[in-house]
N, C-alpha and C. Protein backbone atom coordinates (compact mmCIF):
# COMPACT_ATOMS: atom_id res chain seq x y z
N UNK A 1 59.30 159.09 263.10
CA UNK A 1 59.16 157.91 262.28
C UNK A 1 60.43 157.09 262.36
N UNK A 2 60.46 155.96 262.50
CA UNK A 2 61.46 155.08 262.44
C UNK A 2 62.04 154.86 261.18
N UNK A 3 63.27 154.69 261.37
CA UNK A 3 64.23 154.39 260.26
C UNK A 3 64.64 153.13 259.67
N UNK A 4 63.45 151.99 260.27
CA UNK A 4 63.27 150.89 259.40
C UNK A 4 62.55 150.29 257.97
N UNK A 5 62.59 149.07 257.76
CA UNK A 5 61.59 149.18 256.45
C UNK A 5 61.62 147.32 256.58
N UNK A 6 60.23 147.04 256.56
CA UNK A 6 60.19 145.53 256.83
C UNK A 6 59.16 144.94 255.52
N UNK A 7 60.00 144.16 255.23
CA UNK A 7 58.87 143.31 253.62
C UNK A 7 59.30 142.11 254.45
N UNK A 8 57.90 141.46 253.82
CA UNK A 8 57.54 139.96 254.21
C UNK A 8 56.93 139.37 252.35
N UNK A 9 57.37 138.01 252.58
CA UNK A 9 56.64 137.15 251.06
C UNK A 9 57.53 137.38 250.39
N UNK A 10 57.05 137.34 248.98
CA UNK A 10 57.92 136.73 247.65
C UNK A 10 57.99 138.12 247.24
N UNK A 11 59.42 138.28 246.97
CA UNK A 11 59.68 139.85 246.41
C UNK A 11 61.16 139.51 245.31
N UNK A 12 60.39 138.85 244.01
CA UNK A 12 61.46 138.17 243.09
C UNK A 12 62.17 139.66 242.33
N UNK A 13 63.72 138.75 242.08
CA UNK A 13 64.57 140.19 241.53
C UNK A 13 63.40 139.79 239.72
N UNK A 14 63.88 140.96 239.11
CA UNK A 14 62.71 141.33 237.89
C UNK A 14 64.01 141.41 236.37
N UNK A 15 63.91 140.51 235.93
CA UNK A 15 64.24 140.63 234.45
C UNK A 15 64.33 141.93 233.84
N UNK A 16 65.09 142.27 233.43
CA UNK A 16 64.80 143.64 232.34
C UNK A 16 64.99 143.40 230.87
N UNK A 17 63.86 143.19 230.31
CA UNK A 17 64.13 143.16 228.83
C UNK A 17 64.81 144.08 227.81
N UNK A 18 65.39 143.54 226.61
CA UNK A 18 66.14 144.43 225.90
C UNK A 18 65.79 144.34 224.40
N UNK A 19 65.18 145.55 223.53
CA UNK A 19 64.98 145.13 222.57
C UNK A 19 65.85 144.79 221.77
N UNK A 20 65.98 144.76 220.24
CA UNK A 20 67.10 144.02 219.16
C UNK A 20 68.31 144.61 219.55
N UNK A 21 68.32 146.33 220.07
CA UNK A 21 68.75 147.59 219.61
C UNK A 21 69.50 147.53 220.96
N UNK A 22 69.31 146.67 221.72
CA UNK A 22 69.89 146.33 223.05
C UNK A 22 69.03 147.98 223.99
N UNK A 23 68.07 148.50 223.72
CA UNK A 23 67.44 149.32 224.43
C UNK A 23 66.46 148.56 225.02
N UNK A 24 66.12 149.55 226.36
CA UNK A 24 65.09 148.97 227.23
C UNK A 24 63.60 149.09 226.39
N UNK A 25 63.07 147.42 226.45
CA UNK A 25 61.96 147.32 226.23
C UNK A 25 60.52 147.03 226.71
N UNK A 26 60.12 148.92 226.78
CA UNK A 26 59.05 149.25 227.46
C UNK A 26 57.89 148.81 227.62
N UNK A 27 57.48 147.97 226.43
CA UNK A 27 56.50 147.00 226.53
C UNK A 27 56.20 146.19 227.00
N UNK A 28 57.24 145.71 226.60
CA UNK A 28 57.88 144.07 227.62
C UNK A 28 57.95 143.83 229.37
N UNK A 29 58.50 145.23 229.40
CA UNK A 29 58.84 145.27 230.97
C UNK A 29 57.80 145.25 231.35
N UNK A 30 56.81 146.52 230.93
CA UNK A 30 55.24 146.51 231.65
C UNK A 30 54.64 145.65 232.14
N UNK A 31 54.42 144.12 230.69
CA UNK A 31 53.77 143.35 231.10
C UNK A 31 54.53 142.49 231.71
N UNK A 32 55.62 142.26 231.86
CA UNK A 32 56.41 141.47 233.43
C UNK A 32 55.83 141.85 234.37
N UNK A 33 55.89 143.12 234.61
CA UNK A 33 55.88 143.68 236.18
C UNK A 33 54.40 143.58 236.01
N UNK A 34 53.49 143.76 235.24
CA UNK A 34 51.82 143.75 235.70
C UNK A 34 51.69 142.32 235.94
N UNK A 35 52.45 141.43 235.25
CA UNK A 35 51.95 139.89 234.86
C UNK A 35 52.42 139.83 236.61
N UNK A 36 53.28 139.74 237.03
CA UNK A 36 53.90 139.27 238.66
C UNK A 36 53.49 139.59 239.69
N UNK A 37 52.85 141.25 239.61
CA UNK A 37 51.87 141.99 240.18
C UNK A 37 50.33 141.10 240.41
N UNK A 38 49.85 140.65 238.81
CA UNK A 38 48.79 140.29 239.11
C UNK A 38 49.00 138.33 239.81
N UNK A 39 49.91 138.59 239.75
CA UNK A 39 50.37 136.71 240.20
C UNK A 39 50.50 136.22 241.85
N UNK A 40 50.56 138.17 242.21
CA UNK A 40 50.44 138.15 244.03
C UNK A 40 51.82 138.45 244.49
N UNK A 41 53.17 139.04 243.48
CA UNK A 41 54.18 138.80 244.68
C UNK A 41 53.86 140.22 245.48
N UNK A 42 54.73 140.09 246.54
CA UNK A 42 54.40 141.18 247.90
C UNK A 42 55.24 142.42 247.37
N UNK A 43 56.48 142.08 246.61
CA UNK A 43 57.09 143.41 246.04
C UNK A 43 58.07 143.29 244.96
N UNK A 44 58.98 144.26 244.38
CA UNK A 44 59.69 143.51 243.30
C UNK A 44 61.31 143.85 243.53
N UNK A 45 62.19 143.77 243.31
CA UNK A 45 63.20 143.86 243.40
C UNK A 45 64.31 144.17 242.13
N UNK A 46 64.71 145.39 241.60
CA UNK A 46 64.75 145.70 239.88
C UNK A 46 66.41 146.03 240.63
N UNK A 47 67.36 145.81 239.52
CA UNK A 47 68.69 146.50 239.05
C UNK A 47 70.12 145.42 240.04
N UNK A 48 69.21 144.03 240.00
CA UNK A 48 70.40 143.29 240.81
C UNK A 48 70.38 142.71 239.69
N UNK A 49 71.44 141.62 239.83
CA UNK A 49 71.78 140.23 238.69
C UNK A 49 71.01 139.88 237.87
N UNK A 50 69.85 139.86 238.05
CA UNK A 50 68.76 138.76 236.91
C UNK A 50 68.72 140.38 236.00
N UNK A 51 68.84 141.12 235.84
CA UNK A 51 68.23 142.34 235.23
C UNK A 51 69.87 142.97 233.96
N UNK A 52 70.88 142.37 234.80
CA UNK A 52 72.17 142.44 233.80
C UNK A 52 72.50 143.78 234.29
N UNK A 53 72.04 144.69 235.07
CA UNK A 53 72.83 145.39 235.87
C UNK A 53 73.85 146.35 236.02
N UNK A 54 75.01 145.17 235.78
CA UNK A 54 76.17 145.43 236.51
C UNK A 54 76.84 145.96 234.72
N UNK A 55 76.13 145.66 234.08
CA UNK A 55 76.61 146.11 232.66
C UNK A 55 75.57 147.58 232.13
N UNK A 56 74.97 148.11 232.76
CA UNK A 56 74.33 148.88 232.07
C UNK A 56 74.90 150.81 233.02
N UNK A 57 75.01 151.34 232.16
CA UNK A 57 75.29 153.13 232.38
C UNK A 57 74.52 153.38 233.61
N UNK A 58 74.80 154.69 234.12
CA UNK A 58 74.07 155.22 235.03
C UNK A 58 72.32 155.46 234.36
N UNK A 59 72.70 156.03 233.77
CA UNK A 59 71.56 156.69 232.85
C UNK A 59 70.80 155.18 232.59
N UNK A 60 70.86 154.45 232.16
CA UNK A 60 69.82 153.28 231.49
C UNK A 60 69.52 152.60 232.56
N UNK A 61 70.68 152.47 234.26
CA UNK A 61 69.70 152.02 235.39
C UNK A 61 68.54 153.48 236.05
N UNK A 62 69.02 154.74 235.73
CA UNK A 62 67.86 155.55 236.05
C UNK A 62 66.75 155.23 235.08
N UNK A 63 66.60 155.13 234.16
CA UNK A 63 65.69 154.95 233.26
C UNK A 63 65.11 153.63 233.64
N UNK A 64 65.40 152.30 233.96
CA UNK A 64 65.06 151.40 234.23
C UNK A 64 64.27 151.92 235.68
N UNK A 65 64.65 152.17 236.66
CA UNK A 65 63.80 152.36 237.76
C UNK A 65 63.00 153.28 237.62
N UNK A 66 62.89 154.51 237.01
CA UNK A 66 61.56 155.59 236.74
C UNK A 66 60.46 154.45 236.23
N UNK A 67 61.28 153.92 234.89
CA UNK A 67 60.18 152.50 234.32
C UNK A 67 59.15 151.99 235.25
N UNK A 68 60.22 151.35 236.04
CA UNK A 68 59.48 150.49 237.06
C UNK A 68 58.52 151.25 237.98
N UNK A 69 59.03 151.85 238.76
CA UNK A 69 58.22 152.85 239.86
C UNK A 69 57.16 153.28 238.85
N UNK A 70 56.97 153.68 237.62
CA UNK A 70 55.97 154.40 237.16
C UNK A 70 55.06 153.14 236.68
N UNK A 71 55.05 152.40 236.31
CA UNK A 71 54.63 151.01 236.13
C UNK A 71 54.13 150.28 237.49
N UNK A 72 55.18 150.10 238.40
CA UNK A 72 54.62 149.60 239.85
C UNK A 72 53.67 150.49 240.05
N UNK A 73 53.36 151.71 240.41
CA UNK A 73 52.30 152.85 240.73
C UNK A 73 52.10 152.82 242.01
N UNK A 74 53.29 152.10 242.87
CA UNK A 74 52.64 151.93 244.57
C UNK A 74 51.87 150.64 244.95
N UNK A 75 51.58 149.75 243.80
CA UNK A 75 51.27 148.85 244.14
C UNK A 75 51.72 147.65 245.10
N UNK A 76 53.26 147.68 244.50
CA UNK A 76 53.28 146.89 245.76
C UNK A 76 54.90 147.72 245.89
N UNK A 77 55.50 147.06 247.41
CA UNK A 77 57.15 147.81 247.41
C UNK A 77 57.94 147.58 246.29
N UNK A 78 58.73 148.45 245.94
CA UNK A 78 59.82 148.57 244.88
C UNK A 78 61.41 148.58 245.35
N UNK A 79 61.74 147.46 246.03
CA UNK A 79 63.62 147.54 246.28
C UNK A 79 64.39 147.85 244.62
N UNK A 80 65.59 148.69 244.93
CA UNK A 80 66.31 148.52 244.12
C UNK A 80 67.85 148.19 244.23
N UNK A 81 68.34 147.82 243.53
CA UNK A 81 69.43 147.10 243.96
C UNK A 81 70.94 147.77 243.77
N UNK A 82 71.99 147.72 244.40
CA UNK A 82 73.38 148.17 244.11
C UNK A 82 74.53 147.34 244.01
N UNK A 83 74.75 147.33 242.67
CA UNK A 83 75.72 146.33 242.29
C UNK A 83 77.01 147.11 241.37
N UNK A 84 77.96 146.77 241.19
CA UNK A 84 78.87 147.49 240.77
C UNK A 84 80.16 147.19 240.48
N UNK A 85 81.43 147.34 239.69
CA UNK A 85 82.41 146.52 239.82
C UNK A 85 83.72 147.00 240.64
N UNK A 86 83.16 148.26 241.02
CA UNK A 86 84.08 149.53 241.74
C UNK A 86 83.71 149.26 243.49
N UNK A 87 84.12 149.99 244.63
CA UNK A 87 83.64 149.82 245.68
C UNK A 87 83.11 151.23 245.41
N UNK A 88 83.85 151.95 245.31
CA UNK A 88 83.80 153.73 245.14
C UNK A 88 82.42 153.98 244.21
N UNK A 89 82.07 153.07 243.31
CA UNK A 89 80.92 153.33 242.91
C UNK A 89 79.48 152.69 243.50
N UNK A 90 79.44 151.84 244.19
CA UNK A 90 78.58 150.92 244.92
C UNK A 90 78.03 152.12 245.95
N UNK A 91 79.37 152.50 247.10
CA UNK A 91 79.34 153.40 247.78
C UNK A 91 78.33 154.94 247.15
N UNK A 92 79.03 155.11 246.15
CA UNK A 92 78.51 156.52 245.80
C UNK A 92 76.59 156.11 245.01
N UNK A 93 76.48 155.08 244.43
CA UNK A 93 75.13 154.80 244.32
C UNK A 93 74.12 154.21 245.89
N UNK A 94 74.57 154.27 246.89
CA UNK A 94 74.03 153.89 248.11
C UNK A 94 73.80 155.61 248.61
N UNK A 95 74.54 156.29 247.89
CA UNK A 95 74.41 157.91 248.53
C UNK A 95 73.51 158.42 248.21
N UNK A 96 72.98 158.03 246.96
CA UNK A 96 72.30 158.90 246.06
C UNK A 96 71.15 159.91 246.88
N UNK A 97 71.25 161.02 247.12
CA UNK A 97 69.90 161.99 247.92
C UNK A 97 69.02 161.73 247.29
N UNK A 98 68.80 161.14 245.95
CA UNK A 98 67.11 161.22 245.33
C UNK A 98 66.53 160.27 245.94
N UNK A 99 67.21 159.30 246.68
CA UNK A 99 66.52 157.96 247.11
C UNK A 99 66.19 158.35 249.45
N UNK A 100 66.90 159.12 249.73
CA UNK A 100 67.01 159.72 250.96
C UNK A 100 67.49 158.36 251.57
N UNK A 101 68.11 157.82 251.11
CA UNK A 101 69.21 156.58 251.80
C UNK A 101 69.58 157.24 253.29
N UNK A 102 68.97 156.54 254.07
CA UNK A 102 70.16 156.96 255.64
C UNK A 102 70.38 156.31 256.44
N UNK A 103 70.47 154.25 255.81
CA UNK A 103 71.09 153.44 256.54
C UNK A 103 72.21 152.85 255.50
N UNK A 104 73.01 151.91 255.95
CA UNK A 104 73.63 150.90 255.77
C UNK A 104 74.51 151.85 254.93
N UNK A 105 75.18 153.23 255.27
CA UNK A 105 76.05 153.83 253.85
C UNK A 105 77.48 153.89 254.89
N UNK A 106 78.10 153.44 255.56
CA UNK A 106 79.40 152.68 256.02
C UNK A 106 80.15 151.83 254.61
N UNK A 107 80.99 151.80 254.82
CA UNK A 107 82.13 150.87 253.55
C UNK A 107 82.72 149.97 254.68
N UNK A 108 83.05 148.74 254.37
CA UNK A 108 84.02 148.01 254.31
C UNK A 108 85.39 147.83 253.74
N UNK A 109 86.14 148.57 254.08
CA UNK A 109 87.40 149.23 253.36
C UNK A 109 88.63 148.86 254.56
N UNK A 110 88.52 148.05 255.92
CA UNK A 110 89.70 148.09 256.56
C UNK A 110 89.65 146.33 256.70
N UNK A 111 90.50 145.80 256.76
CA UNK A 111 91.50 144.31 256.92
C UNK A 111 91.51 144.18 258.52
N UNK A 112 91.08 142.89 259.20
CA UNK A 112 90.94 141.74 258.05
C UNK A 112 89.68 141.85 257.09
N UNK A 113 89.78 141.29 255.90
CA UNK A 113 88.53 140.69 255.09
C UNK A 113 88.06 139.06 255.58
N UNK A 114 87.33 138.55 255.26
CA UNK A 114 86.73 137.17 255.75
C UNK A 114 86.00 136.50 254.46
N UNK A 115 86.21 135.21 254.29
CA UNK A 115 85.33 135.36 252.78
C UNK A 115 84.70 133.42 253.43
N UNK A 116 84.13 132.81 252.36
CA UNK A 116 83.64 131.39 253.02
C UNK A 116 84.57 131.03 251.41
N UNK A 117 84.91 129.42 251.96
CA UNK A 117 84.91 128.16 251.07
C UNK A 117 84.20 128.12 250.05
N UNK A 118 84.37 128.04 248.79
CA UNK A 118 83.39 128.08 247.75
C UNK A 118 83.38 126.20 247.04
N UNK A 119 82.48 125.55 246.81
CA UNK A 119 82.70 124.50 246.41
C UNK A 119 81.59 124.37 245.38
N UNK A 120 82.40 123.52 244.28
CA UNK A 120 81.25 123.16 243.07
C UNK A 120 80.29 122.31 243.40
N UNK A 121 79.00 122.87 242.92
CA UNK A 121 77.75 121.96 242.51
C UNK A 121 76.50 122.52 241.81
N UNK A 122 75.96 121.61 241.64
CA UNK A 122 74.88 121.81 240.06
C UNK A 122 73.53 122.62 240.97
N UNK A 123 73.34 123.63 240.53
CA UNK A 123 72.73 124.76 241.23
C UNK A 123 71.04 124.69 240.32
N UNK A 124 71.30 124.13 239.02
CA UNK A 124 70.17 124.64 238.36
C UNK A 124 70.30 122.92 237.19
N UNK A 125 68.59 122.94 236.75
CA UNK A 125 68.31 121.79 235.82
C UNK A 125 68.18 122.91 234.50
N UNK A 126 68.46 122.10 233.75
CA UNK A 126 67.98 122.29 232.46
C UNK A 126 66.99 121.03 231.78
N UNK A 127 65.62 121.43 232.39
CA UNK A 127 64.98 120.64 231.44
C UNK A 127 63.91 120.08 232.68
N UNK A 128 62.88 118.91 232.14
CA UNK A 128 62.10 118.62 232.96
C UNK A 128 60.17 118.60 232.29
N UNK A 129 59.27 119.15 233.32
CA UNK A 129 57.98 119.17 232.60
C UNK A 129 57.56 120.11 232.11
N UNK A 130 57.18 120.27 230.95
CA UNK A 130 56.68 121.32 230.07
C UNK A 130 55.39 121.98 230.51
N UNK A 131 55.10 122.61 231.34
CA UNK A 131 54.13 123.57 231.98
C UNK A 131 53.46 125.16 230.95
N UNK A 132 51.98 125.59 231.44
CA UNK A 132 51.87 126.40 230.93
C UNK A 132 52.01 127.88 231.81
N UNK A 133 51.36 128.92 231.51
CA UNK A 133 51.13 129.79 232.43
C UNK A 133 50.68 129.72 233.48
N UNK A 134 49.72 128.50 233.66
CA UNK A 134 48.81 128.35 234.92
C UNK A 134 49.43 127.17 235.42
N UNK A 135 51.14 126.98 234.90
CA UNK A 135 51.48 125.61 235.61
C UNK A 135 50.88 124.57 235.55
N UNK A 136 50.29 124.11 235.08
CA UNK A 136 49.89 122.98 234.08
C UNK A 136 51.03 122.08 233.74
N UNK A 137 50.98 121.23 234.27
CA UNK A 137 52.03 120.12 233.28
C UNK A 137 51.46 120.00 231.82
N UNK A 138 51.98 120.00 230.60
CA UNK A 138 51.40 119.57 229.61
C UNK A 138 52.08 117.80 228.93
N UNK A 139 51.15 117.49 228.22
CA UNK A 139 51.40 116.31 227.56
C UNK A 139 52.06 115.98 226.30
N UNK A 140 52.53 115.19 225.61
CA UNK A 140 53.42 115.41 224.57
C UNK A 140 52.51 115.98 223.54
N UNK A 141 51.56 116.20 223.64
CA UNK A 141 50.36 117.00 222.12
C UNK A 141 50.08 118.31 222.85
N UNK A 142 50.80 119.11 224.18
CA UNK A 142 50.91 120.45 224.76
C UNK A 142 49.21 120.39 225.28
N UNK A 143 49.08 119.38 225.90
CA UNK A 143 47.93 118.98 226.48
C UNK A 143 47.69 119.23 228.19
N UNK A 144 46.92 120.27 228.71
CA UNK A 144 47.02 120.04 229.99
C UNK A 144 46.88 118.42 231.03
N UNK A 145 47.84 118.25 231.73
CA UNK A 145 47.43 116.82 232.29
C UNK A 145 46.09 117.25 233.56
N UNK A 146 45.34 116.35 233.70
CA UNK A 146 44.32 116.94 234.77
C UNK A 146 44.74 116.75 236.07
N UNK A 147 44.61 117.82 236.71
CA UNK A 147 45.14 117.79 238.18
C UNK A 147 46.31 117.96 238.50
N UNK A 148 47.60 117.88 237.57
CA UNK A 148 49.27 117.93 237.30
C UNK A 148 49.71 119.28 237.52
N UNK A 149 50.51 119.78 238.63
CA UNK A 149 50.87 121.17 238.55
C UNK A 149 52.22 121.07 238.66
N UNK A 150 53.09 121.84 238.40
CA UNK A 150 54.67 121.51 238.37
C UNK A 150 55.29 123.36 238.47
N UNK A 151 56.69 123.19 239.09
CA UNK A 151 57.06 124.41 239.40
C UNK A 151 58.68 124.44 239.63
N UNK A 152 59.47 125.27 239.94
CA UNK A 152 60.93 125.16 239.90
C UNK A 152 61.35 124.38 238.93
N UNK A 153 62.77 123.72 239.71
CA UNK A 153 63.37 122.63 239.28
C UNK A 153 63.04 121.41 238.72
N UNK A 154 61.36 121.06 238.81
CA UNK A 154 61.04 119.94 238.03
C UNK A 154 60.43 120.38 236.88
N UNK A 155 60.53 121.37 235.84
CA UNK A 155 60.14 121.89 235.20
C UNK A 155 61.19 122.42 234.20
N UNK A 156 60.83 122.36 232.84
CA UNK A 156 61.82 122.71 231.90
C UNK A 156 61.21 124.00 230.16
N UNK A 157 61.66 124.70 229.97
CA UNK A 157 61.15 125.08 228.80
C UNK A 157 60.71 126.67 229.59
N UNK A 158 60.77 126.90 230.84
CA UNK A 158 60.07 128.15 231.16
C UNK A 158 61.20 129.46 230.57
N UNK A 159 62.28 129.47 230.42
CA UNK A 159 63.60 130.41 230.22
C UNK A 159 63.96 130.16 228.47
N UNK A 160 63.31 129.26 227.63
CA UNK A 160 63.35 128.94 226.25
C UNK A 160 64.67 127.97 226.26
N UNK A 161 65.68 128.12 225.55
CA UNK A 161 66.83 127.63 225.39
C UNK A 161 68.16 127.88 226.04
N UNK A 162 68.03 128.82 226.93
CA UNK A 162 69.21 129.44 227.52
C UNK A 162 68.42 129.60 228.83
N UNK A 163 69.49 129.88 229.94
CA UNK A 163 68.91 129.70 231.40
C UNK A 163 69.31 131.11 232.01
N UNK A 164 68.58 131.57 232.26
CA UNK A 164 68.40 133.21 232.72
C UNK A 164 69.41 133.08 234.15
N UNK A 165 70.25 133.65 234.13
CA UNK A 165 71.01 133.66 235.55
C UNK A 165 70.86 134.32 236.52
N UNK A 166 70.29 133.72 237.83
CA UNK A 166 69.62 134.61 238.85
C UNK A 166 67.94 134.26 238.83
N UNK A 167 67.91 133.83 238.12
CA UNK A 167 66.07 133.14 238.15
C UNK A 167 65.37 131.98 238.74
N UNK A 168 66.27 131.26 238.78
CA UNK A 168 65.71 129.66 239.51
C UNK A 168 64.87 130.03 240.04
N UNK A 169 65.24 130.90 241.63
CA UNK A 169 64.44 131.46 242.86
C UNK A 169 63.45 131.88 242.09
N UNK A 170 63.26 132.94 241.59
CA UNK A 170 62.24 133.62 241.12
C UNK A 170 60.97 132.62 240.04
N UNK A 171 61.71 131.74 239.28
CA UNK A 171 61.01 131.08 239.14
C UNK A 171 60.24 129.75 239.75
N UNK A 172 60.59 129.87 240.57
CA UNK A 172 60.13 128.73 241.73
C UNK A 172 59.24 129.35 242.87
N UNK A 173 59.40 130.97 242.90
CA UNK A 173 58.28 131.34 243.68
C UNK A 173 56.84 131.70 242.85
N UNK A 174 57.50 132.53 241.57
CA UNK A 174 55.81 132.85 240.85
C UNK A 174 55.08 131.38 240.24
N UNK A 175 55.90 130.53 240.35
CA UNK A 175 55.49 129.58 239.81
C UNK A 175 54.80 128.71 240.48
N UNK A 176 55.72 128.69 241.60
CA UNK A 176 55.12 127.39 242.72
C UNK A 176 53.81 127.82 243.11
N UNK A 177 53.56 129.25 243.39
CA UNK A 177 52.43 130.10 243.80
C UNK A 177 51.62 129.93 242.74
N UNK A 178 51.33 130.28 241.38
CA UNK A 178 50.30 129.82 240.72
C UNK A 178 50.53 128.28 240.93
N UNK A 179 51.17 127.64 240.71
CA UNK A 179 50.87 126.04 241.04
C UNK A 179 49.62 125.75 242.01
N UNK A 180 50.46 126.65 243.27
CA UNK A 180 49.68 126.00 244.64
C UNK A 180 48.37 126.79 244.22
N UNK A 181 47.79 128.09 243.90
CA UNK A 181 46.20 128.42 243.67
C UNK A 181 46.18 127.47 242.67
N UNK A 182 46.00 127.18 241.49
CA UNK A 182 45.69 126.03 241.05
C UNK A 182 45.05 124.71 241.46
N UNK A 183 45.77 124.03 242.06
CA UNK A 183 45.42 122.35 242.88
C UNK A 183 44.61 123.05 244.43
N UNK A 184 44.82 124.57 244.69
CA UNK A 184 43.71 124.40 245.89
C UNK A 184 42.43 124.82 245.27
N UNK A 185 42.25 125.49 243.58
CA UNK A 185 41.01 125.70 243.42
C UNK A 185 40.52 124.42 242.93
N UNK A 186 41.01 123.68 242.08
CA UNK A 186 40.67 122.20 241.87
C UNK A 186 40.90 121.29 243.05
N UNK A 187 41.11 121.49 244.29
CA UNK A 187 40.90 120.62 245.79
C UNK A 187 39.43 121.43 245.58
N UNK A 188 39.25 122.70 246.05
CA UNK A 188 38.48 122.92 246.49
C UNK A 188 36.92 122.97 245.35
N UNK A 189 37.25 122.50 243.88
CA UNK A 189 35.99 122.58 243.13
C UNK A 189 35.73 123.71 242.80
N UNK A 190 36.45 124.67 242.39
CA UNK A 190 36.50 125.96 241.65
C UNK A 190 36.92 126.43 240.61
């Protein structure tokens, strides 16, 4: 068997909710991952940036991925992610035997380093058309407009009052995707 692994399509990183108690909330998560599942993406991607991550114990990212995997059920692929503020720990979570990791576990540890130019600019809107679940533009009385579908960046109110960091993407693919079934079942009279 070959020692590759190839995903194709929309495979958005996954929110992890937290209840009051700042514990993982099992409810919540479920219906994310069923809601995205049933929305068509090809796989999901749990324990990078959008999920907060880089702040949570060993123990509460194992618990977060049993979550998931037991929730995903094989439905679709499950990446998980390695993030960390250590190198020594990045490294040692890329080792892990429960996962049978047996590419990419090399470090980058010898000079030169190489890095790019970083320059400011406005990455994300705040604000825009008020859409529903089915992407719907709505009207100022939360009225579907007929035929109006809206998605990403022209769209405002999907994240509530605060802007989820690491989501744009993600919201611009589950979104744009119900958008686009939408206007092709109303092209097509369905």
């Amino acid at each position: 068997m070959a020692d590759t692994f190839q995903i194709r399509g929309v495979v958005p990183p996954v929110v992890v909710p937290d209840t009051p108690d700042h514990e993982l909330d099992v409810p919540s998560f479920e219906r994310l991952i069923n809601y995205m599942i049933d929305a068509g993406v090809d796989g999901l991607f749990f324990l990078g940036s959008s999920g907060e991550v880089v702040f949570s114990t060993d123990e509460r990212r194992d618990q977060i991925l049993r979550e998931a995997v037991r929730i995903v059920d094989h439905r679709v692929p499950v990446l998980a992610g390695i993030i960390d503020t250590e190198t020594e720990r990045m490294v040692a979570q890329g080792k892990d035997p429960r996962f049978g990791r047996t590419t990419f576990l090399q470090t980058i540890d010898t000079p030169p380093f190489y890095y790019g130019i970083e320059r400011l600019c406005v990455h994300i809107t705040m604000g825009g058309l008020l859409i529903d679940a089915d992407a719907r533009v709505l009207d100022r009385m939360n009225d579907p407009v007929p035929g109006l579908f809206a998605a990403g960046e022209t769209t405002g109110g999907v994240h509530g009052r605060k802007r989820l960091g690491g989501n744009a993407l993600t919201d611009a693919f589950v979104f744009g995707r119900i958008a686009g079934a939408g206007a092709a079942r109303l092209a097509l009279g369905r």
